[in-house]
Each structure stands twice: as C-alpha cells, then as structure tokens.
N, C-alpha and C. Protein backbone atom coordinates (compact mmCIF):
# COMPACT_ATOMS: atom_id res chain seq x y z
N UNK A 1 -2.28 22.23 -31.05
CA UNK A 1 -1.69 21.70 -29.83
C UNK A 1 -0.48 22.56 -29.46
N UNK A 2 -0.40 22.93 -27.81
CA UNK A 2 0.53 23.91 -27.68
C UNK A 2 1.92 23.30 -27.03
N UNK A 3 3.10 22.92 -27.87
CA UNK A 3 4.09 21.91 -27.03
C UNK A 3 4.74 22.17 -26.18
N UNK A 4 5.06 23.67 -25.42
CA UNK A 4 5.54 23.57 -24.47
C UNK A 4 4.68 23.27 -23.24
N UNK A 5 3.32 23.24 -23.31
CA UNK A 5 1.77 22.78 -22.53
C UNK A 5 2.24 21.40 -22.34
N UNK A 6 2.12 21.00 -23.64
CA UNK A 6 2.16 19.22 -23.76
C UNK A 6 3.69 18.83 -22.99
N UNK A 7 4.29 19.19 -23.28
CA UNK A 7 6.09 19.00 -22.69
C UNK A 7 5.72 18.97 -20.78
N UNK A 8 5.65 20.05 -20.43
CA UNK A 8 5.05 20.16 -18.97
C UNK A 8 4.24 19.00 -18.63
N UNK A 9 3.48 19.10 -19.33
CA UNK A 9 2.13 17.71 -19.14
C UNK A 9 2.62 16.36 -19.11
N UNK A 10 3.79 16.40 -19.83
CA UNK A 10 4.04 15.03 -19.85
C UNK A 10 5.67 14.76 -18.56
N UNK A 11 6.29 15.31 -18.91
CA UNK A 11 7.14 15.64 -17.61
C UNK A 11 6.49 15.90 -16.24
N UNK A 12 5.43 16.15 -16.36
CA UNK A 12 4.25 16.02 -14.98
C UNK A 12 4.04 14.36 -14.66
N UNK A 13 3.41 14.02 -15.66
CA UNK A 13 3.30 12.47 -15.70
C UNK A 13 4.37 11.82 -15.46
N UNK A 14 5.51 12.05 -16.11
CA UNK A 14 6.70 11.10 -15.91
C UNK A 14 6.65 10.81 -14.32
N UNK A 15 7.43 12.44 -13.65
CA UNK A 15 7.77 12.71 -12.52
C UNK A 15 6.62 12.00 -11.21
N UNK A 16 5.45 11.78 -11.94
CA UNK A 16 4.24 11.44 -10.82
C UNK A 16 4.52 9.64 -10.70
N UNK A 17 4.79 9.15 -12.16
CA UNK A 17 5.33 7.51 -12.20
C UNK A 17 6.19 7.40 -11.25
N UNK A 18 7.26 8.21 -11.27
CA UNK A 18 8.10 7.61 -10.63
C UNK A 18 7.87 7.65 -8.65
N UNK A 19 6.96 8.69 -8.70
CA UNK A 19 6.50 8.66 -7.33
C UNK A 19 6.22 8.14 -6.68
N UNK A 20 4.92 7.52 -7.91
CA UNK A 20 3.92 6.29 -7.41
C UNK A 20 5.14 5.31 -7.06
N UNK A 21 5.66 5.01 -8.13
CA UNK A 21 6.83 3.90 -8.25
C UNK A 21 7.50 3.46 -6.76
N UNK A 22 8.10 4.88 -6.58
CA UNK A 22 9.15 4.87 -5.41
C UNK A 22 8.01 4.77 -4.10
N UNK A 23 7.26 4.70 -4.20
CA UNK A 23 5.88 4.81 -2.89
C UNK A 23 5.36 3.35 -3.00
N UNK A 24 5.96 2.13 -4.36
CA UNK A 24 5.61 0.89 -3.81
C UNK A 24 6.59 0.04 -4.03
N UNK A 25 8.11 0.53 -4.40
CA UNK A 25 9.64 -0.17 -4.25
C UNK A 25 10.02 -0.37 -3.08
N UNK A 26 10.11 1.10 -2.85
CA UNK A 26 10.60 1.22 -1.16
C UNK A 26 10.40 0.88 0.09
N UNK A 27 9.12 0.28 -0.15
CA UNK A 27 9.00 0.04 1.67
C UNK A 27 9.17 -1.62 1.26
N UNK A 28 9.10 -1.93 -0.08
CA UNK A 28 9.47 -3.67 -0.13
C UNK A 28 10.96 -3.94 0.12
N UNK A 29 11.64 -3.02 -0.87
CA UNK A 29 13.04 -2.96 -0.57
C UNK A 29 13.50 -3.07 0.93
N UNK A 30 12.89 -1.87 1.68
CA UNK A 30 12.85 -1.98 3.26
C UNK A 30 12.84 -3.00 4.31
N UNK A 31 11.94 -3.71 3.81
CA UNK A 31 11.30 -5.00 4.39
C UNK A 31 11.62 -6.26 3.67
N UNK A 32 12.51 -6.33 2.75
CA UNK A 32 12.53 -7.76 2.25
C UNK A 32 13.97 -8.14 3.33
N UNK A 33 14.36 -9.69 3.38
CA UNK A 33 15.24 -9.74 4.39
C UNK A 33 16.36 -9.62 3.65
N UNK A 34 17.73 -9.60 3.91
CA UNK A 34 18.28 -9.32 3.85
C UNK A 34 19.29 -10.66 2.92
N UNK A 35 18.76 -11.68 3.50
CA UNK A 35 19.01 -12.98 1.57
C UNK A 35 18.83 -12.73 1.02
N UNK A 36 17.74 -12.20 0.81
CA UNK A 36 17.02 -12.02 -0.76
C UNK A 36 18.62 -11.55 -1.71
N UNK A 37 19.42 -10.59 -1.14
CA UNK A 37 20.59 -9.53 -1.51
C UNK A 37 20.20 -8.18 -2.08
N UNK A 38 18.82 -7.90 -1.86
CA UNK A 38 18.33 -6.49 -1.94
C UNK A 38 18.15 -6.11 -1.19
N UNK A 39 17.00 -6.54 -0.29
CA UNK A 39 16.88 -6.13 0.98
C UNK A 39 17.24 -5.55 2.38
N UNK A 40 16.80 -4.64 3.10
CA UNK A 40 17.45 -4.07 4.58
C UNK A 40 17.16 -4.87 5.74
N UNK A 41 16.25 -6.12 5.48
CA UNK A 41 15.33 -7.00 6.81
C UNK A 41 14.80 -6.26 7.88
N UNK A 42 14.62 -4.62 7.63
CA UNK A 42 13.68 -4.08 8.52
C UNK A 42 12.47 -4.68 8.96
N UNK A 43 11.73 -4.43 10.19
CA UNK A 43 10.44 -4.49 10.09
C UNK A 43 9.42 -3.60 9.33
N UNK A 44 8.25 -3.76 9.62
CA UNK A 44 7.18 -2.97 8.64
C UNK A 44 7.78 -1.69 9.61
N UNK A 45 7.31 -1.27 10.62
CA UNK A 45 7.56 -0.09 11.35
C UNK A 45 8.80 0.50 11.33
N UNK A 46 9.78 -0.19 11.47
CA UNK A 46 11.15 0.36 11.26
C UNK A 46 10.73 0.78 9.31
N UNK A 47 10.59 0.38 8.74
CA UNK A 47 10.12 1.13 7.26
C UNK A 47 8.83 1.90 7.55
N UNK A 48 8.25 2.26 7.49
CA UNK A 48 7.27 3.04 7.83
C UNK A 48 7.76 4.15 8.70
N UNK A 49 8.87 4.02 9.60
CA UNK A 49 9.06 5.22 10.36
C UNK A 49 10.29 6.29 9.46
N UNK A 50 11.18 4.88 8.62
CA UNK A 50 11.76 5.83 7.72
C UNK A 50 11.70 6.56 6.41
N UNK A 51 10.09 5.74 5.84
CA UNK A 51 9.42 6.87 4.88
C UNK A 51 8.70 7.77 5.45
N UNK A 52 8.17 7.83 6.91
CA UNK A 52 7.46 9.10 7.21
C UNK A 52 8.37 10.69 7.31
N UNK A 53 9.34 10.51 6.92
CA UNK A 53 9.85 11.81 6.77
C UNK A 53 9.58 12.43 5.50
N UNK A 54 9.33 11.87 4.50
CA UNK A 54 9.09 12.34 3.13
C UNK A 54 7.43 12.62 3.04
N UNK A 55 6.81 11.73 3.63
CA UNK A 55 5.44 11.65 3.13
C UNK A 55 5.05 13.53 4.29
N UNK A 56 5.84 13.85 5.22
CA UNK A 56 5.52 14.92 6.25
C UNK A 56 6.16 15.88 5.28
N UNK A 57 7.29 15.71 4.51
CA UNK A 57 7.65 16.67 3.90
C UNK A 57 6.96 17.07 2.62
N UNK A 58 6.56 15.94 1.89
CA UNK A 58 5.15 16.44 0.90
C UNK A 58 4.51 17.51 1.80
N UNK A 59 4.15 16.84 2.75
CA UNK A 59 2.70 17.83 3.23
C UNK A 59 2.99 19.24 3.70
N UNK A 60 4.27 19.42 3.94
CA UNK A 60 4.80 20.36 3.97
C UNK A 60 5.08 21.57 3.29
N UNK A 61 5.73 21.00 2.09
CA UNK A 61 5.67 21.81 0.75
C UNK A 61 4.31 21.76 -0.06
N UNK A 62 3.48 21.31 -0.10
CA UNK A 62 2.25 21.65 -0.93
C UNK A 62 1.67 22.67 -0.76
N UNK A 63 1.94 23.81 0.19
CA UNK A 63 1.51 25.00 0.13
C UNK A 63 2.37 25.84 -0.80
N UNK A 64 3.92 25.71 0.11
CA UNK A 64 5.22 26.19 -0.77
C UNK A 64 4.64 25.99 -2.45
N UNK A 65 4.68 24.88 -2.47
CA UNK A 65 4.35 24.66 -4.00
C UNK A 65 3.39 25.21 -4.93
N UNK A 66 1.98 25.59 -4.31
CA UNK A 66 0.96 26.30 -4.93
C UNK A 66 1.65 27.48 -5.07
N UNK A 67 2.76 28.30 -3.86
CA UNK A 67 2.81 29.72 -4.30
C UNK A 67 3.99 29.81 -4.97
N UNK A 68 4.80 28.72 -5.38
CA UNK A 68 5.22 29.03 -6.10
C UNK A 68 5.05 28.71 -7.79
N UNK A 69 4.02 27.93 -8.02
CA UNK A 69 3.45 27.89 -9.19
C UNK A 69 2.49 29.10 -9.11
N UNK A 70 1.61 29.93 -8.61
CA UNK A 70 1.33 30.97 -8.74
C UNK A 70 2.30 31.97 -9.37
N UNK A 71 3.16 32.20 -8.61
CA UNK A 71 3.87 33.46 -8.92
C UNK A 71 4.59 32.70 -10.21
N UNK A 72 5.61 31.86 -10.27
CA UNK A 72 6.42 31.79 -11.43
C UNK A 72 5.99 30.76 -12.27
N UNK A 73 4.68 29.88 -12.31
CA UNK A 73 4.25 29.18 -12.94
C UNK A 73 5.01 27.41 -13.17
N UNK A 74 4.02 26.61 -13.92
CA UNK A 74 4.38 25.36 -13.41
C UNK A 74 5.68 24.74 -14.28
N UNK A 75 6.10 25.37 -14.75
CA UNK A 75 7.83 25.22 -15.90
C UNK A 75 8.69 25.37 -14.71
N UNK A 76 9.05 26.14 -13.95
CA UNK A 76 9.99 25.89 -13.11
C UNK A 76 10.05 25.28 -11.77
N UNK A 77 8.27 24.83 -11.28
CA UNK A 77 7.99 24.35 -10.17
C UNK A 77 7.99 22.66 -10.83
N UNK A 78 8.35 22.62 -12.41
CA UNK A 78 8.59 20.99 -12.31
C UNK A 78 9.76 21.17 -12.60
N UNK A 79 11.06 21.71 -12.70
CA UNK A 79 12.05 21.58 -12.79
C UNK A 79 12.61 21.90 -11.11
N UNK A 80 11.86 22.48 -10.42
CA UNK A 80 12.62 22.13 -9.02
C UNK A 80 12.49 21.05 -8.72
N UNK A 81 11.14 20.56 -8.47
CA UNK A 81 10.75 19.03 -8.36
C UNK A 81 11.69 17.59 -8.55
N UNK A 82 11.84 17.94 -10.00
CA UNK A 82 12.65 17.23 -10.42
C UNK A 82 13.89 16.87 -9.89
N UNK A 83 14.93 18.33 -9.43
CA UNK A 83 16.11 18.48 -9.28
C UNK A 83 15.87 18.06 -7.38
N UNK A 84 15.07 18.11 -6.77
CA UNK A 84 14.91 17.58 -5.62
C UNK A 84 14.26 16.05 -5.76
N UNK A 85 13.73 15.39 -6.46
CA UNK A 85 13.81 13.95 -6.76
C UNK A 85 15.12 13.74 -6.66
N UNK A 86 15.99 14.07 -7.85
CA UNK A 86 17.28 13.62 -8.78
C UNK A 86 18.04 13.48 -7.18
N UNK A 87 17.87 14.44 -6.73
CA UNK A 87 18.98 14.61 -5.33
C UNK A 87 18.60 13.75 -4.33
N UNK A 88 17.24 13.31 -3.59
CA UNK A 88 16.81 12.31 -2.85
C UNK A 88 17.46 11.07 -3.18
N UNK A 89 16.85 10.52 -4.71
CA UNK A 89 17.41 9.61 -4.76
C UNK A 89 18.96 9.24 -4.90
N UNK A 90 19.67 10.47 -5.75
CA UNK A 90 21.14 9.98 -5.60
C UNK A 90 22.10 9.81 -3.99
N UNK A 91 20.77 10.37 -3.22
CA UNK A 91 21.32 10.03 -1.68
C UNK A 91 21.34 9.22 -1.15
N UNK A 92 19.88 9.04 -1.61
CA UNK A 92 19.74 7.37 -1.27
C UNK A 92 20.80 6.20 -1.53
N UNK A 93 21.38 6.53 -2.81
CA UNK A 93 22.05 5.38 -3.19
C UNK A 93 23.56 5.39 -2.47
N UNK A 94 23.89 6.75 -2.09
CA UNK A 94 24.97 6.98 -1.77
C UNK A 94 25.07 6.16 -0.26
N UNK A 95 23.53 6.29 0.74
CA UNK A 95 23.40 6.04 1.91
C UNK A 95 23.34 4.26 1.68
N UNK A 96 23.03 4.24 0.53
CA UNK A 96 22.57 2.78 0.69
C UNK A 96 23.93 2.33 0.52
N UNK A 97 24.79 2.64 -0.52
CA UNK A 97 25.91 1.71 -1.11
C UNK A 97 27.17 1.78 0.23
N UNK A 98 26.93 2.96 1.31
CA UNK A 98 27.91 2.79 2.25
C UNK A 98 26.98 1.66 3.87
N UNK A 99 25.61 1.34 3.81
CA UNK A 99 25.27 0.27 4.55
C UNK A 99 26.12 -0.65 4.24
C-alpha cells in the first residue's frame, strides 16, 4: 500500500464530505426562520440565488482544475482546494457574525 496515494485518497474523501455537507446545511440554514436562532428566514429563491454563485463557480474551475492536476498533479490541486474551502467558509462566518 502506497501512503502518500492513500493520504490524497483520503483527504479527497474528507474534503468531498464536507461538500456534500455544506450543499445540504446551507440552503436549510438559509431558509429556516429566523426563531429558530439559526436561521436567515430567506425564501427558497432568495437561497437558491445566493448559492448559485458557487455552484457557477464549480463549473467554472473544473476545467482550471483538470489542468492543473495534469501538469502538477493531484497533491497540490487538493491542497489548493482545501485552502479555498478554509477561506469560503471563514468568510462566511465573518459575513454571517456581522448580519
């Protein structure tokens, strides 16, 4: 078994959980009302219009992304990944905690 293979592989997995994750928190978070004390009391559309910037920006970079796992391989195309998660979300919180 080759562990820096397996290391990648599994830091692949992590990073994909939390994707999925954040792809079925967020639009509840969005939409729950605003008693609850989590919630933004958006509508569905008002959430939906403010995750469509991410889901356009996936589609965006998935080319970016093939060439750059081509050329420099998939060790540093999951450590960008990552470091652009880490940064989304710490924005998020930043945007959220000044609502």
């Amino acid at each position: 078994m080759r562990g820096p293979v397996l290391l990648t592989n599994l830091a692949s997995v992590a990073l994909g959980f939390v994707l999925f994750v954040s792809n079925v928190v967020l639009p509840q978070l969005l939409a729950l009302p605003r008693a609850a004390g989590i919630g933004l009391g958006l509508t569905l559309t008002a959430a939906a219009l403010i995750l469509a910037p991410s889901g356009l920006a996936m589609m965006a970079m998935s080319p970016v992304a093939g060439k750059v796992e081509r050329r420099w391989g998939a060790k540093p195309l999951l450590i960008i990944g990552a470091v652009a998660l880490a940064l989304a979300y710490g924005l998020a919180l930043i945007f959220h905690a000044e609502a």
